[in-house]
PDB file of N, CA and C in Angstrom:
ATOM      1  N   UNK A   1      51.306 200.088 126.626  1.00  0.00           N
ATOM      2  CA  UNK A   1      52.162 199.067 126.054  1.00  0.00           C
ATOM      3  C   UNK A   1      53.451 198.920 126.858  1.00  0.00           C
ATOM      4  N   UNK A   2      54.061 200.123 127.510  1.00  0.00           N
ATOM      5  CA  UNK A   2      55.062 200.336 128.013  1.00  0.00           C
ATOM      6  C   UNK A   2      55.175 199.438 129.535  1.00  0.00           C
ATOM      7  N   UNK A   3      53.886 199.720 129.753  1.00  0.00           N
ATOM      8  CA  UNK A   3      53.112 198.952 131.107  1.00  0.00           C
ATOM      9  C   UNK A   3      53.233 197.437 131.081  1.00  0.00           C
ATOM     10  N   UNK A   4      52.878 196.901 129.863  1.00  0.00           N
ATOM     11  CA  UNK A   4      53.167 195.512 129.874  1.00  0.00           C
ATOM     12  C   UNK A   4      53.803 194.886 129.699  1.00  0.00           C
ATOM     13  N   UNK A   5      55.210 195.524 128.762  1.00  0.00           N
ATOM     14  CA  UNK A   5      56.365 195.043 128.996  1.00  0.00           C
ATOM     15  C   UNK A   5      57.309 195.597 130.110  1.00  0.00           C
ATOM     16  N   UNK A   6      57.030 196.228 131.098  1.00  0.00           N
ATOM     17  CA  UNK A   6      57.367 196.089 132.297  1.00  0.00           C
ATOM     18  C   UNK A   6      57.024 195.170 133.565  1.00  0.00           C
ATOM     19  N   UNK A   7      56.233 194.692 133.149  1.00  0.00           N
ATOM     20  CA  UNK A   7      54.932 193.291 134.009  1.00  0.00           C
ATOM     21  C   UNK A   7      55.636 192.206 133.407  1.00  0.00           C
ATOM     22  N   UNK A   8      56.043 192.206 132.197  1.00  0.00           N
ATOM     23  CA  UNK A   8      57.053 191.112 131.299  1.00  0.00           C
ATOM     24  C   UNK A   8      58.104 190.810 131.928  1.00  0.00           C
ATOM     25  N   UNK A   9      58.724 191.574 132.107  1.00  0.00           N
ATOM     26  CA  UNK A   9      60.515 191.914 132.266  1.00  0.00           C
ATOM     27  C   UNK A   9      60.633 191.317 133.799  1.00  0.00           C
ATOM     28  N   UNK A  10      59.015 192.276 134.903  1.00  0.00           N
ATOM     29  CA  UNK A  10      59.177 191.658 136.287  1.00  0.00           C
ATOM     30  C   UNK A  10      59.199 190.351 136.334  1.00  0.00           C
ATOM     31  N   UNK A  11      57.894 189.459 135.109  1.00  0.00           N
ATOM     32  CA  UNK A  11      57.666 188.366 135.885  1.00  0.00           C
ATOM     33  C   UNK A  11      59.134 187.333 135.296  1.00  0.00           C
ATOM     34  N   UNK A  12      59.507 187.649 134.107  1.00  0.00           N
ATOM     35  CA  UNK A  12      60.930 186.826 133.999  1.00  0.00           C
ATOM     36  C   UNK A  12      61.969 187.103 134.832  1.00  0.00           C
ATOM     37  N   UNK A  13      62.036 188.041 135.519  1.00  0.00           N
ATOM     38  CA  UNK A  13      63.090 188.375 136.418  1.00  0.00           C
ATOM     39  C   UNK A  13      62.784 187.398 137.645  1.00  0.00           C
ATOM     40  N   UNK A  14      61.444 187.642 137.712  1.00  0.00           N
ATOM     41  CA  UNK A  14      60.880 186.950 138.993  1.00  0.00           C
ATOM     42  C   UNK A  14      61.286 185.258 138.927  1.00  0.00           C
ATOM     43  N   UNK A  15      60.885 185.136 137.697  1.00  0.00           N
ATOM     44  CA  UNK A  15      61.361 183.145 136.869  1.00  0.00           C
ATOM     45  C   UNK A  15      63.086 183.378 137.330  1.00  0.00           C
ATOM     46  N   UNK A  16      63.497 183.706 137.326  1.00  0.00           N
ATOM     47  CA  UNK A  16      65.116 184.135 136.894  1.00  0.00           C
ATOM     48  C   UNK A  16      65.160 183.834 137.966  1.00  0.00           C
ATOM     49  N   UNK A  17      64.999 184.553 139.080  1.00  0.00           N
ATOM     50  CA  UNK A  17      65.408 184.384 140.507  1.00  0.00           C
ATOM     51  C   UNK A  17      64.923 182.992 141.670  1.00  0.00           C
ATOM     52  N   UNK A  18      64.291 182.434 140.958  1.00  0.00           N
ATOM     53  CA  UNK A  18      63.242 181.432 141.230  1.00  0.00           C
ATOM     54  C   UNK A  18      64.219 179.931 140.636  1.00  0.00           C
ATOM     55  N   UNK A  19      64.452 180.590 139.446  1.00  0.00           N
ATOM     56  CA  UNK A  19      65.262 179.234 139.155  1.00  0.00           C
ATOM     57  C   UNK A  19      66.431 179.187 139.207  1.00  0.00           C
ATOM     58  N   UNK A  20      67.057 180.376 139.661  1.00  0.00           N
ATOM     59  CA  UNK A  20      68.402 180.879 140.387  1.00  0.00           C
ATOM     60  C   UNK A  20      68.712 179.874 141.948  1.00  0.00           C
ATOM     61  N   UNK A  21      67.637 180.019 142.724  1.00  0.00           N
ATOM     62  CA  UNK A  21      67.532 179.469 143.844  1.00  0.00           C
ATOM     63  C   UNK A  21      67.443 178.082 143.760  1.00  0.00           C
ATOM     64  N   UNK A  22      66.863 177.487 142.859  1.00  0.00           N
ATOM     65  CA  UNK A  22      66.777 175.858 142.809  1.00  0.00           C
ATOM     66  C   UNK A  22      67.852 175.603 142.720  1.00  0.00           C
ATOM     67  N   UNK A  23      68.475 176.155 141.177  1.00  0.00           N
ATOM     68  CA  UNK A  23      69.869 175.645 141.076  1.00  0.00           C
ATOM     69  C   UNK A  23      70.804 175.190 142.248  1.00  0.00           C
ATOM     70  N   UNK A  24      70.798 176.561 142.957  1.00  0.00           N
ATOM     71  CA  UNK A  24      71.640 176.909 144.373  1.00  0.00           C
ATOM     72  C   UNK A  24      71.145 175.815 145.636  1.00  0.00           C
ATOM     73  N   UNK A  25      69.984 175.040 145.309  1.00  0.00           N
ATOM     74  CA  UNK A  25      69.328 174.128 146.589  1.00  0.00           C
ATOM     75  C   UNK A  25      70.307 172.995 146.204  1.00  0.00           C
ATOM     76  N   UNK A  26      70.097 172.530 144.808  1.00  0.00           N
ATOM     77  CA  UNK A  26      70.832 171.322 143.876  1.00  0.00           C
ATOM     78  C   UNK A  26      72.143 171.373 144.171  1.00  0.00           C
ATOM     79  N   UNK A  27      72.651 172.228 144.123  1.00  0.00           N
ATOM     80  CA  UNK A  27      74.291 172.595 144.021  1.00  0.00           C
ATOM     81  C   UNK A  27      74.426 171.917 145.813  1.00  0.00           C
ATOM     82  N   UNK A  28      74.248 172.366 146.685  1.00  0.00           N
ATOM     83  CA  UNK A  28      73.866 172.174 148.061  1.00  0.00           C
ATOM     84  C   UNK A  28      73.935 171.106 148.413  1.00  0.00           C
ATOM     85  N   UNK A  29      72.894 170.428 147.474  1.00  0.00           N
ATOM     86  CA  UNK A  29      72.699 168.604 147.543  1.00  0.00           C
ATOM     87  C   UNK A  29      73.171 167.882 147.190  1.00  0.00           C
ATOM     88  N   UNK A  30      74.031 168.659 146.048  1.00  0.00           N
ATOM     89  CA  UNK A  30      74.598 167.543 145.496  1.00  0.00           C
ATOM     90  C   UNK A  30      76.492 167.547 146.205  1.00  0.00           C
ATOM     91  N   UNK A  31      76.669 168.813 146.570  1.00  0.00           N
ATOM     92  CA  UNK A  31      78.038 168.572 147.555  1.00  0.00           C
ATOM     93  C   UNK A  31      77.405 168.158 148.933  1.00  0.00           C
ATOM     94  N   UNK A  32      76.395 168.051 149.342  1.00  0.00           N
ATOM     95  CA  UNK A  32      76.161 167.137 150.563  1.00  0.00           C
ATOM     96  C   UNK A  32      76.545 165.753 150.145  1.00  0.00           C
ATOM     97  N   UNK A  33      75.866 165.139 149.238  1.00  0.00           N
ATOM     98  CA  UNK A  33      75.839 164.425 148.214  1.00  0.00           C
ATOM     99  C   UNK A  33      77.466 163.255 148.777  1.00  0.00           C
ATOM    100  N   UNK A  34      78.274 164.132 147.883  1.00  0.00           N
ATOM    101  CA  UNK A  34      79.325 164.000 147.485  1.00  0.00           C
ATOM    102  C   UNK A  34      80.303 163.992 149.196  1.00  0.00           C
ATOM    103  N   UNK A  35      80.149 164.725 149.784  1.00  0.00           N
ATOM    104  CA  UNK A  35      80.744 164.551 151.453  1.00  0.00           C
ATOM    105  C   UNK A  35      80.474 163.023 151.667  1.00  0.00           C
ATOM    106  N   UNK A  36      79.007 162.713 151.836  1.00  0.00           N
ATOM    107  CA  UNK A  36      78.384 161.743 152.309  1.00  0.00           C
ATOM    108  C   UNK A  36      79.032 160.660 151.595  1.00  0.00           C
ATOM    109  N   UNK A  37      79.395 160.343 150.287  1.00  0.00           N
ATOM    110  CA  UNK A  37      79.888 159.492 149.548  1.00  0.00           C
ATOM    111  C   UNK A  37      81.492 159.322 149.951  1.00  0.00           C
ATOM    112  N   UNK A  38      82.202 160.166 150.207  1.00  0.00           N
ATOM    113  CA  UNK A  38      83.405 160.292 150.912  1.00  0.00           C
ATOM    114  C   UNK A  38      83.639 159.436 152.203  1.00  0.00           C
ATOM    115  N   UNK A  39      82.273 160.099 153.147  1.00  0.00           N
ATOM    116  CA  UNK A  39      82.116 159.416 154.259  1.00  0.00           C
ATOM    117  C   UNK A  39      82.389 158.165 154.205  1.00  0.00           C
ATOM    118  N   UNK A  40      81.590 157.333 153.218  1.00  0.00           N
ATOM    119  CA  UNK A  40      81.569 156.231 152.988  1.00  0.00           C
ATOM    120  C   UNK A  40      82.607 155.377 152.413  1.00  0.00           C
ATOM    121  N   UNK A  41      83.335 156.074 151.510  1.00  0.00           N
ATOM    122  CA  UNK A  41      84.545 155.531 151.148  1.00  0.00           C
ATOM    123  C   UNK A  41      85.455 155.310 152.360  1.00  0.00           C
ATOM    124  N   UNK A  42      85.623 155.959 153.167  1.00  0.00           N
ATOM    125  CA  UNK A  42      86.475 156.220 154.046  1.00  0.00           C
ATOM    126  C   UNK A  42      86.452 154.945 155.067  1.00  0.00           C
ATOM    127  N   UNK A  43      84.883 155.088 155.291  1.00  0.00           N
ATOM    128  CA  UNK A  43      84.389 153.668 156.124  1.00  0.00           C
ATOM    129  C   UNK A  43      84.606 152.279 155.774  1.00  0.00           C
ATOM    130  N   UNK A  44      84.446 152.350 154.622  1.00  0.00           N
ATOM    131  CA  UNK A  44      84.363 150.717 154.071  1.00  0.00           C
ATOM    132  C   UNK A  44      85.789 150.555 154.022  1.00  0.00           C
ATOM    133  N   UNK A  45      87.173 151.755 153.546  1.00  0.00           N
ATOM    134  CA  UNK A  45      88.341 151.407 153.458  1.00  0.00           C
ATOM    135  C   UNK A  45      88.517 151.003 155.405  1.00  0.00           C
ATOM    136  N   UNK A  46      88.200 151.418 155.802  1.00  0.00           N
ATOM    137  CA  UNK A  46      88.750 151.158 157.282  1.00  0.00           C
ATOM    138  C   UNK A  46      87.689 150.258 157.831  1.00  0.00           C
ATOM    139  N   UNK A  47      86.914 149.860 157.230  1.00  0.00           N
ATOM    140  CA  UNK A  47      86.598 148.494 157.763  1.00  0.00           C
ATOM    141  C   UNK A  47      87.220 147.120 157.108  1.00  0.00           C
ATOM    142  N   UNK A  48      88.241 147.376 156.097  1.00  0.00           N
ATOM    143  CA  UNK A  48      88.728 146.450 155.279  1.00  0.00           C
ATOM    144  C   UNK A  48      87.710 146.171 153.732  1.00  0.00           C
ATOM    145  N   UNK A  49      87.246 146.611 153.753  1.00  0.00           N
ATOM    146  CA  UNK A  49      86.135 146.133 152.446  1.00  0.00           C
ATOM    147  C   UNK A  49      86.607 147.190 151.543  1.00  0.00           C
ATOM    148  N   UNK A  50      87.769 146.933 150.979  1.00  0.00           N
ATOM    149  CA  UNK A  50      88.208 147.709 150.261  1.00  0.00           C
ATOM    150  C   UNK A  50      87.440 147.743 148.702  1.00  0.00           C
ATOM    151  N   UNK A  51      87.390 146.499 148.345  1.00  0.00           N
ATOM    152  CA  UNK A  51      86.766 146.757 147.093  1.00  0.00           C
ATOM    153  C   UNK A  51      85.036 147.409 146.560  1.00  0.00           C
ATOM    154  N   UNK A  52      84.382 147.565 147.987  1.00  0.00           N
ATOM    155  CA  UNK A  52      83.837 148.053 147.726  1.00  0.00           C
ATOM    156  C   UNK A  52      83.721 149.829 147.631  1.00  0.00           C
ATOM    157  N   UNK A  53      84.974 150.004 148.300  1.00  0.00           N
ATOM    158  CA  UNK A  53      85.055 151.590 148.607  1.00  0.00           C
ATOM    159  C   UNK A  53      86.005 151.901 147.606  1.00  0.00           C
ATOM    160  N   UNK A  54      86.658 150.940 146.765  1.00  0.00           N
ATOM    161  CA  UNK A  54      87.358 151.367 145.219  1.00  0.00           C
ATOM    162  C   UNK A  54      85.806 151.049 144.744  1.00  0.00           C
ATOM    163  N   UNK A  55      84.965 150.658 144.321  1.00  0.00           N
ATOM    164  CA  UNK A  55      83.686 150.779 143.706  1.00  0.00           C
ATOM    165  C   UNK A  55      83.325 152.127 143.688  1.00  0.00           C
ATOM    166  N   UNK A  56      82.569 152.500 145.175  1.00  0.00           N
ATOM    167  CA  UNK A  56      82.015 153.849 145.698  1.00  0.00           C
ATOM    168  C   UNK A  56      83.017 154.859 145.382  1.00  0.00           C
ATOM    169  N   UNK A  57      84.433 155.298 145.040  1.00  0.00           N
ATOM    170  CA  UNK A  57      85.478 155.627 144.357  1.00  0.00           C
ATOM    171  C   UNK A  57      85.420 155.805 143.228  1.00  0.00           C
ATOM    172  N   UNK A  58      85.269 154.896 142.231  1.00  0.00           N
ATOM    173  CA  UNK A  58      84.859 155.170 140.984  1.00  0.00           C
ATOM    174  C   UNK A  58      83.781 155.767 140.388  1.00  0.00           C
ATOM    175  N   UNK A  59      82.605 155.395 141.176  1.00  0.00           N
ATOM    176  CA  UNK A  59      81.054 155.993 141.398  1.00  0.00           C
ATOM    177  C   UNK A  59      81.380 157.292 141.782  1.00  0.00           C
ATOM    178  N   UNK A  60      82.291 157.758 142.556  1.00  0.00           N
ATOM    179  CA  UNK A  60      82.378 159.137 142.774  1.00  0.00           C
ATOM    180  C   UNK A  60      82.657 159.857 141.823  1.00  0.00           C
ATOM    181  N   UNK A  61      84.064 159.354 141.170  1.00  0.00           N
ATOM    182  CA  UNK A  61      84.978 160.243 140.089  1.00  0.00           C
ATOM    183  C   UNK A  61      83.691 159.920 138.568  1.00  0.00           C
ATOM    184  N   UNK A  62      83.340 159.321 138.584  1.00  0.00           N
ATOM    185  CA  UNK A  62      82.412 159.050 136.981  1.00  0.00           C
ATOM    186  C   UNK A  62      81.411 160.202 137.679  1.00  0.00           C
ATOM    187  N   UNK A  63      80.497 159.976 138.782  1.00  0.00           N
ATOM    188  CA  UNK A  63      79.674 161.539 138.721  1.00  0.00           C
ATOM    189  C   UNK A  63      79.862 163.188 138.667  1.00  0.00           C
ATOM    190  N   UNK A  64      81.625 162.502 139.364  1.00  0.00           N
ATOM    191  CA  UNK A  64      81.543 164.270 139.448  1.00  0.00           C
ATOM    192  C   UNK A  64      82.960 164.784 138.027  1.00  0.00           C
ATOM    193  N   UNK A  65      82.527 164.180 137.023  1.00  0.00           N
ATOM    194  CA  UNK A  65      83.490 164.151 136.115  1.00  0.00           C
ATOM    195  C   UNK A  65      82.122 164.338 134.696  1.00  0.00           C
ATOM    196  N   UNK A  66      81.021 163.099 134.758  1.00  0.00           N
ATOM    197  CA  UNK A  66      80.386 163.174 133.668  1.00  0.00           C
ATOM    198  C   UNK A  66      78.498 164.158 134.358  1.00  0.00           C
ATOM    199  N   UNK A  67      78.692 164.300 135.693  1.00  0.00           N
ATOM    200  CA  UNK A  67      77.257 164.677 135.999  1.00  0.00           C
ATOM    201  C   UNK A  67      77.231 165.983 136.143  1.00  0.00           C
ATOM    202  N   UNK A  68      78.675 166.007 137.549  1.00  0.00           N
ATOM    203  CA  UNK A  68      78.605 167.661 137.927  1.00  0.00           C
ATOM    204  C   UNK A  68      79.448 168.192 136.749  1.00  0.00           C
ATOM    205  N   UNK A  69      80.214 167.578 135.920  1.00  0.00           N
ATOM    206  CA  UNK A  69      81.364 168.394 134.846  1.00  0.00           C
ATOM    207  C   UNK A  69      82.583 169.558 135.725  1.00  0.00           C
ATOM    208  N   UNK A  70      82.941 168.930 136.761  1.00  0.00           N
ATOM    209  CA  UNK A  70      84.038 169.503 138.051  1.00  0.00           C
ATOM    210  C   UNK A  70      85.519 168.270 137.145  1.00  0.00           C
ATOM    211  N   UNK A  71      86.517 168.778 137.357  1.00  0.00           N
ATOM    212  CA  UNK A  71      87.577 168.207 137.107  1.00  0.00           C
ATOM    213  C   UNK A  71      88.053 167.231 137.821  1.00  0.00           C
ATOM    214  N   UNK A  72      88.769 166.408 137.873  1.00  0.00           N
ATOM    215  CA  UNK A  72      89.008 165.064 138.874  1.00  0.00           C
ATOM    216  C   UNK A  72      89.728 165.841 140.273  1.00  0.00           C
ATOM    217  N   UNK A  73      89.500 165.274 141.503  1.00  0.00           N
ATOM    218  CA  UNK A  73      90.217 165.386 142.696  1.00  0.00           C
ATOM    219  C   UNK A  73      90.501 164.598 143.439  1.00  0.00           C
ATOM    220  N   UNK A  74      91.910 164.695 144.023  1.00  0.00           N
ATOM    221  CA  UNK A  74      92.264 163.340 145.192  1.00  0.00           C
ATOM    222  C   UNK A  74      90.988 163.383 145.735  1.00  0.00           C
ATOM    223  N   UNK A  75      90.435 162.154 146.212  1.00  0.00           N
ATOM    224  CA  UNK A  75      89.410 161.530 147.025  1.00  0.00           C
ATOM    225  C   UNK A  75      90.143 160.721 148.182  1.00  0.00           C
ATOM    226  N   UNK A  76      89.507 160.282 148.842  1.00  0.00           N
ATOM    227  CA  UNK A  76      89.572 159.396 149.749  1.00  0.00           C
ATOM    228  C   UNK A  76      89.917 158.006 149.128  1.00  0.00           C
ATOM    229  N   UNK A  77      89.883 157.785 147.942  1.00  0.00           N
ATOM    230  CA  UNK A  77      90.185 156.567 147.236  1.00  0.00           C
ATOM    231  C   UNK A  77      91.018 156.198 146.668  1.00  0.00           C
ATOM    232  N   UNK A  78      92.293 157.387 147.017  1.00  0.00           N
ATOM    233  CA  UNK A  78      93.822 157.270 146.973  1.00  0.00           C
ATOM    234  C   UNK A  78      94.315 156.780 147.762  1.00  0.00           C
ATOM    235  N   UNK A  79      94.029 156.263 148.478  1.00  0.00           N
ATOM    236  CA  UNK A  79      94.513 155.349 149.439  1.00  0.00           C
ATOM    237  C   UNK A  79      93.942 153.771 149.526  1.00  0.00           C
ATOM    238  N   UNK A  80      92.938 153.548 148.701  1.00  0.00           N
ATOM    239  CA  UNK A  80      92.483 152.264 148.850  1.00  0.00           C
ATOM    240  C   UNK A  80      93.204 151.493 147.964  1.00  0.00           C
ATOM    241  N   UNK A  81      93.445 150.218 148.424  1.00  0.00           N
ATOM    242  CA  UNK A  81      94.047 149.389 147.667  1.00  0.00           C
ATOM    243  C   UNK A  81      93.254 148.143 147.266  1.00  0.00           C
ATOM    244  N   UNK A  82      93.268 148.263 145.830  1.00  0.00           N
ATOM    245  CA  UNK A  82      92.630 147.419 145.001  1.00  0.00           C
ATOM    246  C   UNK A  82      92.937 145.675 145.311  1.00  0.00           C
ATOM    247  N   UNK A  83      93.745 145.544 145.873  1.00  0.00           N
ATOM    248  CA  UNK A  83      94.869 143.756 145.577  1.00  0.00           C
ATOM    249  C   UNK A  83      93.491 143.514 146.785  1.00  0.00           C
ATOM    250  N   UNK A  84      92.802 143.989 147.464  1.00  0.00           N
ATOM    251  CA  UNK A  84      91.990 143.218 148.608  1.00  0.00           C
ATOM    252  C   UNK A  84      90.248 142.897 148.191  1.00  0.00           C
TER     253      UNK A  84
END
């Protein structure tokens, strides 16, 4: 009996570590994610298309406020100006 709840304990440990690592792939992707979205803000403000990079700006702060649950941070979209 002792035997099989040790075969228990491995294979949830084994789940544990398994879904330990996904998490950690996600986490990965999703601050790639989030660089890449920066990137882009950055671009569209310096190509003049400002309103779309206050868009991609807002799209940033609503995901990483209601998706990732991270607190707000200067972005790249402190500097864009809305009047264009």
């Amino acid at each position: 009996m002792a035997n099989d709840q040790d075969e228990q304990v491995q294979q949830l440990k084994s789940e544990v570590d398994d879904l330990e690592a996904q998490l950690e792939r996600y986490r990965r992707a999703s601050e790639d994610l989030m660089q890449q979205v920066d990137w882009c803000i950055g671009y569209f403000h310096g190509c003049g298309k400002k309103s779309i990079a206050k868009s991609l700006s807002n799209n940033r702060s609503y995901i990483r406020k209601h998706l990732l649950r991270r607190s707000e941070q200067a972005d790249p979209s402190s500097a864009v100006d809305t009047n264009s």
